[in-house]
Protein backbone atom coordinates (compact mmCIF):
# COMPACT_ATOMS: atom_id res chain seq x y z
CA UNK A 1 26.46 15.60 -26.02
CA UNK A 2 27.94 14.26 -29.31
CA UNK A 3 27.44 17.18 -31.74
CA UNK A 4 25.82 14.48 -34.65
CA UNK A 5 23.16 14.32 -31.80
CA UNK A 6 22.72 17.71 -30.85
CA UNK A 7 20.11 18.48 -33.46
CA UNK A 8 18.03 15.95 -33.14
CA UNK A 9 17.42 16.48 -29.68
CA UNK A 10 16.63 19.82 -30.12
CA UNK A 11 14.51 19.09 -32.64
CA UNK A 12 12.20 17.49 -30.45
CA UNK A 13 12.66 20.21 -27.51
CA UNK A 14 11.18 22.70 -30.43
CA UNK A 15 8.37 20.09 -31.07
CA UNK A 16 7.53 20.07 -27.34
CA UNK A 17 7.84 23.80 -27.73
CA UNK A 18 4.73 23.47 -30.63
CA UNK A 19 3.12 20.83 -29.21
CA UNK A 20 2.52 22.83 -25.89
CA UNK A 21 1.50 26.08 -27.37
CA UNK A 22 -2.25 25.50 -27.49
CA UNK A 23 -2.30 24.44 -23.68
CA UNK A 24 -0.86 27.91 -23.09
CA UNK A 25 -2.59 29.31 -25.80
CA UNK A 26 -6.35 27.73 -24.73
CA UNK A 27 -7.14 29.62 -21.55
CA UNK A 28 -6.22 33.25 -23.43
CA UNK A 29 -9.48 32.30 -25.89
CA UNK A 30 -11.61 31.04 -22.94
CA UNK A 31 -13.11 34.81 -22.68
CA UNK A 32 -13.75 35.47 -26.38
CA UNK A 33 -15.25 31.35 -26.54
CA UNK A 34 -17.51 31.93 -23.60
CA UNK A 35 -19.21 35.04 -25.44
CA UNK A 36 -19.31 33.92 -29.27
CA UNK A 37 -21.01 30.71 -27.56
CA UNK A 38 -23.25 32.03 -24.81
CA UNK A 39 -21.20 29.22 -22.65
CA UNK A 40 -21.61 28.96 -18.45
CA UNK A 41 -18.58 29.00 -16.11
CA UNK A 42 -19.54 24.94 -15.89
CA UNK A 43 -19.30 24.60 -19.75
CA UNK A 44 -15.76 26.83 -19.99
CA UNK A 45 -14.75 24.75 -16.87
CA UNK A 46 -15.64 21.35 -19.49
CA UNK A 47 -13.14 22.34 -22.09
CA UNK A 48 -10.21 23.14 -19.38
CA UNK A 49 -11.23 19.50 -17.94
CA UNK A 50 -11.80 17.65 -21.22
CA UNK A 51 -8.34 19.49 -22.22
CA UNK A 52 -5.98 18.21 -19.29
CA UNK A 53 -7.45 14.72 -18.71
CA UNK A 54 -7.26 13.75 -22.90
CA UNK A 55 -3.50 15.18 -23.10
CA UNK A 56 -1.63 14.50 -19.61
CA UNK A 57 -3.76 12.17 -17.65
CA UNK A 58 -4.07 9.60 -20.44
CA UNK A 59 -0.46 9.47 -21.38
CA UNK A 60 0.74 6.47 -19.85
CA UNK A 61 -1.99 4.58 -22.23
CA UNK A 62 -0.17 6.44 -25.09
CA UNK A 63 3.30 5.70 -23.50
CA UNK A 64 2.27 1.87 -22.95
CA UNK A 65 1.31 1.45 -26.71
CA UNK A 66 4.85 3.08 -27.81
CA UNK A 67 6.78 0.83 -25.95
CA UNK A 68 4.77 -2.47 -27.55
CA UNK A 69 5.66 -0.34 -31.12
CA UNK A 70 7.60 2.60 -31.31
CA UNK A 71 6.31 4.87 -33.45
CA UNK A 72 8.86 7.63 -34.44
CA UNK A 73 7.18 8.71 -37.51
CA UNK A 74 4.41 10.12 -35.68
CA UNK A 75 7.04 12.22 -33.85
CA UNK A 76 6.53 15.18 -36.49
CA UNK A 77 2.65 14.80 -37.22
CA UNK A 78 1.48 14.92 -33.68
CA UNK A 79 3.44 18.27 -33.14
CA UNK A 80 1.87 19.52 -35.90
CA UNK A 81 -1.38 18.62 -35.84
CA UNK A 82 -1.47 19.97 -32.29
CA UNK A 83 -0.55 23.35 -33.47
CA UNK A 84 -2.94 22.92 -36.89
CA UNK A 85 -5.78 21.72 -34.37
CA UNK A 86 -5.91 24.73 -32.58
CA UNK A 87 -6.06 26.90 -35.47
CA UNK A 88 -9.52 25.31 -36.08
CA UNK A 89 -10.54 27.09 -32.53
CA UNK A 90 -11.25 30.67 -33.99
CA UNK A 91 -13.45 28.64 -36.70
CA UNK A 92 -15.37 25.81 -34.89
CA UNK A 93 -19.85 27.04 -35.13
CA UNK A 94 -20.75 25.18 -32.33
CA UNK A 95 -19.53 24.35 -28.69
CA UNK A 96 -19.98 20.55 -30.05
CA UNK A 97 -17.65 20.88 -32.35
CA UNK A 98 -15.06 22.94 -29.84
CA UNK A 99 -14.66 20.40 -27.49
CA UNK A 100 -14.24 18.00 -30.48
CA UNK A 101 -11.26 20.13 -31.52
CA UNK A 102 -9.95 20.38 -27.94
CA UNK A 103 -10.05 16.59 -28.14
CA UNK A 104 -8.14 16.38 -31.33
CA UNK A 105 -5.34 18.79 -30.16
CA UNK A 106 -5.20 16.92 -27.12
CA UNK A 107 -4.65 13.96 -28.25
CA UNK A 108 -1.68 14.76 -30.92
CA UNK A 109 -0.22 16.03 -27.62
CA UNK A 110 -0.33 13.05 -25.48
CA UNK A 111 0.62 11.00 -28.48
CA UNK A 112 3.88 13.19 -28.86
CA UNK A 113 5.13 13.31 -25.25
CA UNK A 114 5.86 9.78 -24.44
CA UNK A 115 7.84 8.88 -27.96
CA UNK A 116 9.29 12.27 -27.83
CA UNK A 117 10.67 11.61 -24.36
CA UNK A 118 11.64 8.15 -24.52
CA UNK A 119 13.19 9.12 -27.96
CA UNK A 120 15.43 11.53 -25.87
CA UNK A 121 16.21 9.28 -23.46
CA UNK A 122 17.74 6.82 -26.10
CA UNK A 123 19.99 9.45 -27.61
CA UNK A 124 21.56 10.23 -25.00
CA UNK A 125 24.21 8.42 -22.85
CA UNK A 126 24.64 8.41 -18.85
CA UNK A 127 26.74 11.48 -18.88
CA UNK A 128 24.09 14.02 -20.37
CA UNK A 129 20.84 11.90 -20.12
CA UNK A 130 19.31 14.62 -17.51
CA UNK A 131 20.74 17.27 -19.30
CA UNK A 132 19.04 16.62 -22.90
CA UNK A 133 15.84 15.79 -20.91
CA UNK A 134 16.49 19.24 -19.43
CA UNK A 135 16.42 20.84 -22.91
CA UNK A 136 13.50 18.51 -23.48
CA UNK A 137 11.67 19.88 -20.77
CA UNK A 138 12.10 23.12 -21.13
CA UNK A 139 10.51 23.26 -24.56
CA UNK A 140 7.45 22.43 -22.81
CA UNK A 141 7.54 24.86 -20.13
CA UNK A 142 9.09 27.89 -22.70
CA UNK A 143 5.44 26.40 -25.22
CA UNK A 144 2.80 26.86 -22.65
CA UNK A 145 4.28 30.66 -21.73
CA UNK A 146 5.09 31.13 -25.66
CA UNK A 147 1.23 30.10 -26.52
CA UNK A 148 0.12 32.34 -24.10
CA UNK A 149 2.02 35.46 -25.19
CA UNK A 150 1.67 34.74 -28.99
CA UNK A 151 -2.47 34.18 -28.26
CA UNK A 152 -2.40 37.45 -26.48
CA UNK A 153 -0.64 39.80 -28.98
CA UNK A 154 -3.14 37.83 -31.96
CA UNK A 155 -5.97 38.63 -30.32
CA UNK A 156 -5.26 42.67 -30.35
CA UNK A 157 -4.79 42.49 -34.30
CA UNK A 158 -7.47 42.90 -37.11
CA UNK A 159 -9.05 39.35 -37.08
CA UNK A 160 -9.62 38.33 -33.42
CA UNK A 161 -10.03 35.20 -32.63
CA UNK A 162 -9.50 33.73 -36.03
CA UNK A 163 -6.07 34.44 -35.90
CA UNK A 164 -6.08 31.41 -34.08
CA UNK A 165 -4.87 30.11 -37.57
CA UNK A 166 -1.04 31.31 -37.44
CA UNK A 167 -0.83 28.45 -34.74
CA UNK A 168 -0.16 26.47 -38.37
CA UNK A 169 2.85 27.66 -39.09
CA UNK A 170 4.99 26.69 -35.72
CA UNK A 171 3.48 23.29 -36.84
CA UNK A 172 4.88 23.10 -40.25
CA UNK A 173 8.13 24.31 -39.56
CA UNK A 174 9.13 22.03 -36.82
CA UNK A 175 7.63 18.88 -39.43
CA UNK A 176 10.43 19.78 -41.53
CA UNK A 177 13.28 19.96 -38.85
CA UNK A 178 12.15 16.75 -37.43
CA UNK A 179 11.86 14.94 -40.63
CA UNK A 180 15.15 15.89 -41.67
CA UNK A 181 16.07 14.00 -38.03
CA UNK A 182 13.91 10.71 -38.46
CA UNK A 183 16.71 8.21 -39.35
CA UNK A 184 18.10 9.06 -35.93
CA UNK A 185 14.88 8.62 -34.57
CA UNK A 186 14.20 5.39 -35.95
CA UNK A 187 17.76 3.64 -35.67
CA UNK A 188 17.55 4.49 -31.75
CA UNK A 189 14.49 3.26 -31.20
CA UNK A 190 14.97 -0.39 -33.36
CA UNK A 191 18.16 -0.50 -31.33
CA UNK A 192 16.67 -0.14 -28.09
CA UNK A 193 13.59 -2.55 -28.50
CA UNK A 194 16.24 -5.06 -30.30
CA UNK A 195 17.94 -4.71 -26.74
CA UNK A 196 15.38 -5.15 -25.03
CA UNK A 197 14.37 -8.59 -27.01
CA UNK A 198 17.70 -9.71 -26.35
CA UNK A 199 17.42 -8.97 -22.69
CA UNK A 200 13.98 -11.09 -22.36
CA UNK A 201 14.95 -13.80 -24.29
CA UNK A 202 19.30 -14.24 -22.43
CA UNK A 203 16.23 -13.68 -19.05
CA UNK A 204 18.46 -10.85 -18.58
CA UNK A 205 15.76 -8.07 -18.27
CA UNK A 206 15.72 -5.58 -15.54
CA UNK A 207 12.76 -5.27 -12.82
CA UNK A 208 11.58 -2.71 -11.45
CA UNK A 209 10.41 -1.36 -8.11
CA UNK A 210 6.59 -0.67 -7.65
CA UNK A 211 7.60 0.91 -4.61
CA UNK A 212 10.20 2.93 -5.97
CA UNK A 213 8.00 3.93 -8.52
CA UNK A 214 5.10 5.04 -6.41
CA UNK A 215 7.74 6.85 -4.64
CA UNK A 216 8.47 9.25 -7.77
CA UNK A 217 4.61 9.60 -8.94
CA UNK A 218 3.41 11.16 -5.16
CA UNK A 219 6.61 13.17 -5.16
CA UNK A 220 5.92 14.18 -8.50
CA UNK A 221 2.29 15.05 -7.43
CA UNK A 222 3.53 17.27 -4.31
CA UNK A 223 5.50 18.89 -6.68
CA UNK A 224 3.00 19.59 -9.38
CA UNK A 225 0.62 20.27 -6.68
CA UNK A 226 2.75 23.00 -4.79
CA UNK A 227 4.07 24.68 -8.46
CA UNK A 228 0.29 24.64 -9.28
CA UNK A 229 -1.13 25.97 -5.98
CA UNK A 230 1.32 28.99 -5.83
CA UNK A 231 0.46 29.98 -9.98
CA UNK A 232 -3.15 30.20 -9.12
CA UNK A 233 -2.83 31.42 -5.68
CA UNK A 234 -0.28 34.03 -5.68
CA UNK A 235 -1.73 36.81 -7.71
CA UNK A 236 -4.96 36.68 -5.75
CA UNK A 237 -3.17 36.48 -2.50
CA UNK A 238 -1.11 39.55 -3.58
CA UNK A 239 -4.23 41.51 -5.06
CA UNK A 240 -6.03 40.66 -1.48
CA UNK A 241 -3.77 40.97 1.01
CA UNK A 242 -0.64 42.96 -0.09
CA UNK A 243 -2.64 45.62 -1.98
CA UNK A 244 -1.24 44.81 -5.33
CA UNK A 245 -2.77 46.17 -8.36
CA UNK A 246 -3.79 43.00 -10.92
CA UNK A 247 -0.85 43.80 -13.50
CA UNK A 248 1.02 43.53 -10.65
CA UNK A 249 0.29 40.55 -9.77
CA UNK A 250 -0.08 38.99 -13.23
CA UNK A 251 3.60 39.72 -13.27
CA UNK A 252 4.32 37.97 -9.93
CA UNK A 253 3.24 34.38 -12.07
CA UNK A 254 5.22 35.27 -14.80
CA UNK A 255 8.70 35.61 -12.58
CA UNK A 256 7.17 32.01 -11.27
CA UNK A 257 6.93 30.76 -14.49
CA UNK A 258 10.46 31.99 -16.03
CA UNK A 259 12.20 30.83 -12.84
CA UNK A 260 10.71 26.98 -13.48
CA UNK A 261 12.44 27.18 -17.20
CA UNK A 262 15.64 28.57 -15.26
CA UNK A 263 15.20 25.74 -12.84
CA UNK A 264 14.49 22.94 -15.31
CA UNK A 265 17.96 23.36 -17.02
CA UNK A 266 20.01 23.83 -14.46
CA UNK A 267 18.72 21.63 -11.86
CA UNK A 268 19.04 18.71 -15.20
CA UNK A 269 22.76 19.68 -15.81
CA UNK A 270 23.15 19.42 -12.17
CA UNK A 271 21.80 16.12 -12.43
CA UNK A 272 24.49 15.02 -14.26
CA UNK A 273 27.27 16.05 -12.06
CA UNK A 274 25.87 15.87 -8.18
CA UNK A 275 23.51 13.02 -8.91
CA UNK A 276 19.83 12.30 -8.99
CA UNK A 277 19.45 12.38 -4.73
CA UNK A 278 20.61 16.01 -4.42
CA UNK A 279 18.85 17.17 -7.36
CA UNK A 280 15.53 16.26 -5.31
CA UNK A 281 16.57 16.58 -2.06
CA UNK A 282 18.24 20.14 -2.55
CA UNK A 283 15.69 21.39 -5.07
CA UNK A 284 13.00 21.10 -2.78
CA UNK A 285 14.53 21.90 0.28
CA UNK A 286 15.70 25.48 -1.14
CA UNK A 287 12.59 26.04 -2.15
CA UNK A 288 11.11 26.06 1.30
CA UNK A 289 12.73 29.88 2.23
CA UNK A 290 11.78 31.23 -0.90
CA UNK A 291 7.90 30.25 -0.74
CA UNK A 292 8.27 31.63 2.60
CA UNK A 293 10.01 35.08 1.58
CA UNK A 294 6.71 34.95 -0.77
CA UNK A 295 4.82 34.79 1.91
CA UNK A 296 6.04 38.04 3.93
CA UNK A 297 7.24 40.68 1.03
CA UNK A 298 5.38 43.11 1.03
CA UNK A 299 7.39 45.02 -2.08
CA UNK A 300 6.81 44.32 -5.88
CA UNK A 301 10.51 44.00 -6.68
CA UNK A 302 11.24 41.97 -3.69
CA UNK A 303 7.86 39.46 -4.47
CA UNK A 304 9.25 39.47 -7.83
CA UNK A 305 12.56 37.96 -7.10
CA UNK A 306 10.43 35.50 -4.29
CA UNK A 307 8.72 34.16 -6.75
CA UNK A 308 11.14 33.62 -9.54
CA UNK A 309 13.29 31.84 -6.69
CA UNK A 310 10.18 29.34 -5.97
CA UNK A 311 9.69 28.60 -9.42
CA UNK A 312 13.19 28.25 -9.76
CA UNK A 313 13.64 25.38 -7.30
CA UNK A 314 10.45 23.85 -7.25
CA UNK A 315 10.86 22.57 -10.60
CA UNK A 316 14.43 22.21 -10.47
CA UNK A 317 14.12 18.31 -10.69
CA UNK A 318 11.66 17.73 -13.22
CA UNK A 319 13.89 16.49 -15.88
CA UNK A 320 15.28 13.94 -12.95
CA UNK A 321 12.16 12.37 -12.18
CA UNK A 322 11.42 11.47 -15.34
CA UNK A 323 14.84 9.99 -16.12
CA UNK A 324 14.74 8.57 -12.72
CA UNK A 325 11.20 6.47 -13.31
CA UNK A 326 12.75 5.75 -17.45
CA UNK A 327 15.64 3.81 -15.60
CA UNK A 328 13.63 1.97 -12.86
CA UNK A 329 11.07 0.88 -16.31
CA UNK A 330 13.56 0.07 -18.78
CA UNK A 331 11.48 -1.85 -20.97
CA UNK A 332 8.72 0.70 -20.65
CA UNK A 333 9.82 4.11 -20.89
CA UNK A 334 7.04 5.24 -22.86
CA UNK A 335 5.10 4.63 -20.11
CA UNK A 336 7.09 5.70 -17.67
CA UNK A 337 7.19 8.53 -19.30
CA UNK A 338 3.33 9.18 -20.11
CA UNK A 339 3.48 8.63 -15.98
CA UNK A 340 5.87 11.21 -15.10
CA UNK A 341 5.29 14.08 -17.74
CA UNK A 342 1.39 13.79 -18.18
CA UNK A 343 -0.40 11.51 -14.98
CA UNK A 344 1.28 13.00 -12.27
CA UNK A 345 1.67 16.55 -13.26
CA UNK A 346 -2.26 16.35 -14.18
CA UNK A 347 -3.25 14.74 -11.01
CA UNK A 348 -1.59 18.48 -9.83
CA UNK A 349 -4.28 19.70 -11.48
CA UNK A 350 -6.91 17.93 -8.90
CA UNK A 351 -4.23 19.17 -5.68
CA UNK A 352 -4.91 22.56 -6.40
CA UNK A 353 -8.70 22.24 -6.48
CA UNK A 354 -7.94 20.19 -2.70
CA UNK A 355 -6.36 23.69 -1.91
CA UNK A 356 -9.48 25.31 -3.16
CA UNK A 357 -11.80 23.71 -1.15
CA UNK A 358 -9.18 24.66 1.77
CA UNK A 359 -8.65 28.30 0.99
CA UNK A 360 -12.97 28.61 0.64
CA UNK A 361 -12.90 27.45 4.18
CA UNK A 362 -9.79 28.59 5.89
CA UNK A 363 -8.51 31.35 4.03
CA UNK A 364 -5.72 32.33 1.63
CA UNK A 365 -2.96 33.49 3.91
CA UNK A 366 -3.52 29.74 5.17
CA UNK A 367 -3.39 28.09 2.16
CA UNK A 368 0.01 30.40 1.44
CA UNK A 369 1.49 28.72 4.99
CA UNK A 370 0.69 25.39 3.79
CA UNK A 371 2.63 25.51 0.86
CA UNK A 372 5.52 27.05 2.80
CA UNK A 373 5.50 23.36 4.94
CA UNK A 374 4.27 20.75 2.26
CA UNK A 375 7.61 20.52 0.23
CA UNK A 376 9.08 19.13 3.54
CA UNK A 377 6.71 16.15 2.70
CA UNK A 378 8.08 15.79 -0.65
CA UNK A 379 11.84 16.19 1.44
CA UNK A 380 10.86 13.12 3.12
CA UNK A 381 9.78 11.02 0.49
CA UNK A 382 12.98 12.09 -1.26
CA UNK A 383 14.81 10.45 1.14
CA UNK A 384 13.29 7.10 0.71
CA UNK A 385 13.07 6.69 -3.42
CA UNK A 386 15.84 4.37 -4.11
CA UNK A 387 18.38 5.53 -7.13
CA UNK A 388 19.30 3.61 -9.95
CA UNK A 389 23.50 3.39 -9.52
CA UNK A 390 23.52 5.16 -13.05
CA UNK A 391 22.57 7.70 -11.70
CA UNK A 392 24.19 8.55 -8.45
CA UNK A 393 27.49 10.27 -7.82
């Protein structure tokens, strides 16, 4: 990575960082909203729904209306009005005006993701492209655990739930750091939509494969699915069936968790090197034994180290999807962006609930074999999405 670049990259990592906070931060609050407002499971259920369809489903509407007009200056509003919305939570009188703030954090967050990440894509060149959508990434993943913690330790001070209102200040600092980067932002983005003009009008411009495409979205959907599935599963599975007290198991996700923002970096510099194939092949091959050591541990330290492995290479190729659906839409990566960081990780979201109804019926230590056997799926359909020659090895 050229060094001139460096910064402004990880400028917009940090944003992510901000930006994904309050979805970490949101479900620590749920408790202390459902007694200020009298609210029913149903109506706490509303705000996590309301919450993941208006920031990831809808992105590829956001990403599609980037790529007719970028719009880098909105880069540094959106991440902080997503942090500045959610100070509003610990203020809001009414459960009206909640979910009016959830939508107005929400959508600052799917308006940031698909500039953000097409903005990455343009400064960088084919021999770090994965890697600074790595560091991307991970800003995202290291926000949602960050908003958690930070909501957690707020809520034990003198103030409650109105300390919801430090969630300003991430905001405002990370305005300032990517301000000072916008001419980088901007002369990247006028240079690619100048090449793409130029492409369209020599009838030069790449096409790309629907196929392909679908391809990455249902791999990217096992995935999301399977990383989902095991964070809600695995602490209850433990607390049932292993005898684990609930710290215990709370810790269990949080080993998951760490080893996904282990396995987002390195999986993207491997990227670079190996190539996109291997990246998906091998990531979610090797996590096949590891969701299976899960499975049969019967030890915290051991379950511990399980579950940091399946995090680990479950998400090992999320920075290589979404470069891999950028290159096969070149003259929409917005969108293919909005499709691979919010559509298909949300439709997770509606996987795990598929599990649900599964486990209600069958059982947990069924729905904990399943997930040892549905990666080889995603193996399979690995095999069969075709790879731009940028990015093979």
């Amino acid at each position: 990575m050229q060094n001139r670049l460096y910064l402004p990259v990880a400028a917009l990592a940090l944003g992510h960082l901000v930006t994904d906070m309050q979805a970490g931060a949101l479900p620590i609050v749920l408790p202390q909203l459902k007694e200020l407002f009298s609210l029913s499971y149903s109506q706490l259920a509303a705000i996590v729904l309301l919450q993941n369809i208006m920031s990831s489903v809808i992105q590829p509407a956001f990403g599609y209306l980037t790529d007719k007009r970028s719009l880098p200056r909105l880069l540094p509003v959106c991440a902080a009005l997503a942090g500045a919305g959610f100070a509003f939570v610990g203020f809001v009188p009414s459960y009206a005006l909640l979910l009016c703030t959830v939508v107005f954090i929400s959508l600052a967050s799917a308006t940031y993701h698909p500039q953000a990440s097409k903005t990455v894509n343009f400064l960088s060149d084919d021999s770090n492209r994965a890697k600074n959508m790595g560091l991307f990434s991970i800003g995202g993943n290291a926000g949602m655990a960050f908003g958690s913690m930070l909501m957690t330790f707020l809520l034990g001070l003198a103030g409650g739930l109105r300390n919801t209102v430090y969630f300003v200040l991430p905001g405002l600092l990370v305005f300032g750091l990517m301000a000072k980067c916008m001419p980088d932002y901007q002369r990247v983005n006028v240079e690619h939509a100048a090449n793409v003009a130029r492409q369209k009008s020599e009838g030069t411009a790449q096409k790309f494969s629907y196929f392909g495409l679908f391809l990455i979205l249902f791999y990217i959907f096992m995935r999301s699915s399977i990383h989902s599935g095991i964070s809600t599963y695995l602490p209850l599975f433990f607390i049932k069936f292993r005898g684990f007290e609930p710290v215990a198991a709370s810790a269990l996700v949080s080993s998951f968790l760490l080893g996904g923002v282990g396995g987002t970096y390195v999986g993207s510099v491997l990227s670079d090197k190996l190539g996109a194939r291997k990246i998906l092949l091998g990531s979610i091959t090797l996590s096949i034994p590891a969701i299976f050591a899960v499975t049969v541990v019967t030890t915290q330290a051991l379950a511990v180290s399980a579950a940091f492995l399946s995090g680990f290479f479950i998400i090992g190729s999320f920075a290589t999807t979404i470069i891999l659906a950028q290159c096969m839409m070149p003259n929409n990566v917005g969108m293919a962006s909005g499709l691979t960081i919010g559509f298909s990780v949300g439709l997770g979201g509606f996987g795990v609930t598929i599990l649900g109804f599964l486990a209600d019926r069958y059982g947990l230590p069924f729905i904990m074999q399943l997930l040892v056997w549905l990666p080889i799926v995603a193996a399979l359909v690995a095999l069969r999405i075709p790879i731009p020659k940028n990015l093979q090895k």
